[in-house]
C-alpha atoms as a PDB file:
ATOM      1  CA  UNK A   1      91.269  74.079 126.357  1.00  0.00           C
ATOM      2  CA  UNK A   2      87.704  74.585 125.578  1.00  0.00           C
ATOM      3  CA  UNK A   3      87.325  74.386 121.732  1.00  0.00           C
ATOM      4  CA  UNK A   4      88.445  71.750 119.140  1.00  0.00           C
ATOM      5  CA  UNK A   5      91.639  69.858 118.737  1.00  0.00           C
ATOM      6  CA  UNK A   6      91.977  68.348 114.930  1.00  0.00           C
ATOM      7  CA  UNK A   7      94.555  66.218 113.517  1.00  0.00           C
ATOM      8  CA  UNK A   8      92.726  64.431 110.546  1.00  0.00           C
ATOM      9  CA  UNK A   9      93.758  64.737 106.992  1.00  0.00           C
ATOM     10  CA  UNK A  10      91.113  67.394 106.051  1.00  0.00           C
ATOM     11  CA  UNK A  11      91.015  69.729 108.586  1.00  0.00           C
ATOM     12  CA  UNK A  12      94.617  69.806 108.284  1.00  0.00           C
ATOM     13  CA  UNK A  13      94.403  70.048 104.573  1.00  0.00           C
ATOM     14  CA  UNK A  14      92.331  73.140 104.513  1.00  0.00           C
ATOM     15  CA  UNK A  15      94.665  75.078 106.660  1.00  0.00           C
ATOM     16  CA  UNK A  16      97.487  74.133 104.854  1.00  0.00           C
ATOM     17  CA  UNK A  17      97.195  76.813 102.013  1.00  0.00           C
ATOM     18  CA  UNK A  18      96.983  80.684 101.384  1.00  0.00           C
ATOM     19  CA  UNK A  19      96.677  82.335  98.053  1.00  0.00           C
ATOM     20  CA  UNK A  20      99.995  81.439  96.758  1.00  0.00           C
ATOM     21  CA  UNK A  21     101.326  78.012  95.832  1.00  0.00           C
ATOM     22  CA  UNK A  22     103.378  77.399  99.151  1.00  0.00           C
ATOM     23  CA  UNK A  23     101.719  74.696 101.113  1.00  0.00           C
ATOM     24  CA  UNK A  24     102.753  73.594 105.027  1.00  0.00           C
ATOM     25  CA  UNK A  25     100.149  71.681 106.257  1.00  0.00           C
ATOM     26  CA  UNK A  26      99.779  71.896 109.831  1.00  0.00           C
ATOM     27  CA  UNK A  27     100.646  69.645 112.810  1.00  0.00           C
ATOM     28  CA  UNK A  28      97.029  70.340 113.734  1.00  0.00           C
ATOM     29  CA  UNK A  29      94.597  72.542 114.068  1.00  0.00           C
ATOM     30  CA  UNK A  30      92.994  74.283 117.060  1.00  0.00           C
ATOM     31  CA  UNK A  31      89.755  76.064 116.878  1.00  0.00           C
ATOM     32  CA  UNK A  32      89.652  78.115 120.417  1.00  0.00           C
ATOM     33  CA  UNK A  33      85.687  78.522 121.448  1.00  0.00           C
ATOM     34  CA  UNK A  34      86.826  82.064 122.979  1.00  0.00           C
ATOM     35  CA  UNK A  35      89.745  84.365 123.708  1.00  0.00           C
ATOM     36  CA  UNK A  36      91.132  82.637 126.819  1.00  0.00           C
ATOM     37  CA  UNK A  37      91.191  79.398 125.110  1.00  0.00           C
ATOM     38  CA  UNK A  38      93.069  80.685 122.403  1.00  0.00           C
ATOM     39  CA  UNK A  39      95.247  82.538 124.486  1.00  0.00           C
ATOM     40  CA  UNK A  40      95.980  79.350 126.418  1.00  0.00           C
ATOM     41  CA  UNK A  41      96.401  77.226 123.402  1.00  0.00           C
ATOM     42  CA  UNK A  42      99.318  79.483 121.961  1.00  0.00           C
ATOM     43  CA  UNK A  43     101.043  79.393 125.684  1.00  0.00           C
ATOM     44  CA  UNK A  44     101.112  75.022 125.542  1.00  0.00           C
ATOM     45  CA  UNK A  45     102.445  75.614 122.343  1.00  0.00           C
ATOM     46  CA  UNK A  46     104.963  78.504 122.957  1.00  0.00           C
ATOM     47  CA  UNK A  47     106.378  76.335 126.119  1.00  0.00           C
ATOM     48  CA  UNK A  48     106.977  73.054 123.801  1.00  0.00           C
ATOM     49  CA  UNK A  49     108.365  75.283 120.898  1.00  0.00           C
ATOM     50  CA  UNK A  50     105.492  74.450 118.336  1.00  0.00           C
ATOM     51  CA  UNK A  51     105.296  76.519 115.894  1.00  0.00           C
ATOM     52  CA  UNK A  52     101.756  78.338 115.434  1.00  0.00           C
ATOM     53  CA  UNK A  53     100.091  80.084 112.180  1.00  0.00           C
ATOM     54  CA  UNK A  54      96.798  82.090 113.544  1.00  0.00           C
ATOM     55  CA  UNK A  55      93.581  81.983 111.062  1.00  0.00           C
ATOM     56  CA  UNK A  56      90.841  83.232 111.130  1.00  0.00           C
ATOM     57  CA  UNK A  57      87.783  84.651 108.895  1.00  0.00           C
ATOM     58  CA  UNK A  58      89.190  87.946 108.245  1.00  0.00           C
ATOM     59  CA  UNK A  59      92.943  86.643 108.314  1.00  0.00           C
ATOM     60  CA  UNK A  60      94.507  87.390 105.372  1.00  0.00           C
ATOM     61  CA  UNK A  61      95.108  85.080 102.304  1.00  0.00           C
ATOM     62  CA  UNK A  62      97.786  87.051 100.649  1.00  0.00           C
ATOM     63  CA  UNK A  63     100.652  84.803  99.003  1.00  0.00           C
ATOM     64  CA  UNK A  64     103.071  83.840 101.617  1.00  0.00           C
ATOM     65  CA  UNK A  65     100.842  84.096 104.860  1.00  0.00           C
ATOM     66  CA  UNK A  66     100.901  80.419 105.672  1.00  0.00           C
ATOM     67  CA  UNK A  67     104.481  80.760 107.175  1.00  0.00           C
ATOM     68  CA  UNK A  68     104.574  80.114 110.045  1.00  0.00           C
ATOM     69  CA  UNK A  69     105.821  82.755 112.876  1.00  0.00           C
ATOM     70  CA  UNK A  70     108.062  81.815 115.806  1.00  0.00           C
ATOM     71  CA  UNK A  71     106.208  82.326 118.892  1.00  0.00           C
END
């Protein structure tokens, strides 16, 4: 996958939160470099049933949006 893989505390902290008070912090976080890599990132974790939550800058923050989504 060409991008970033994260699993440390902060990384995983920021993503953890929208504008509500729910909080799931994340397995990890994956920051895709491009479309492919994204695209390729959500297959690995589609085929191991891992759930995914996609951010991004203009992803929403409403209350609620950090559930994650059965892909």
């Amino acid at each position: 996958m060409d991008g970033e893989v994260r699993f440390d505390t902060g990384s995983r902290a920021a993503y953890s939160t929208d504008a509500s008070n729910y909080r799931q912090v994340p397995i990890g976080v994956v920051v895709p470099r491009h479309l492919d890599a994204g695209v390729a990132a959500v297959s690995v974790c589609r085929a191991r049933d891992v759930p995914v939550l996609s951010r991004a800058a203009a992803a929403p923050a409403w209350p609620g949006s950090a559930a994650t989504w059965p892909w």
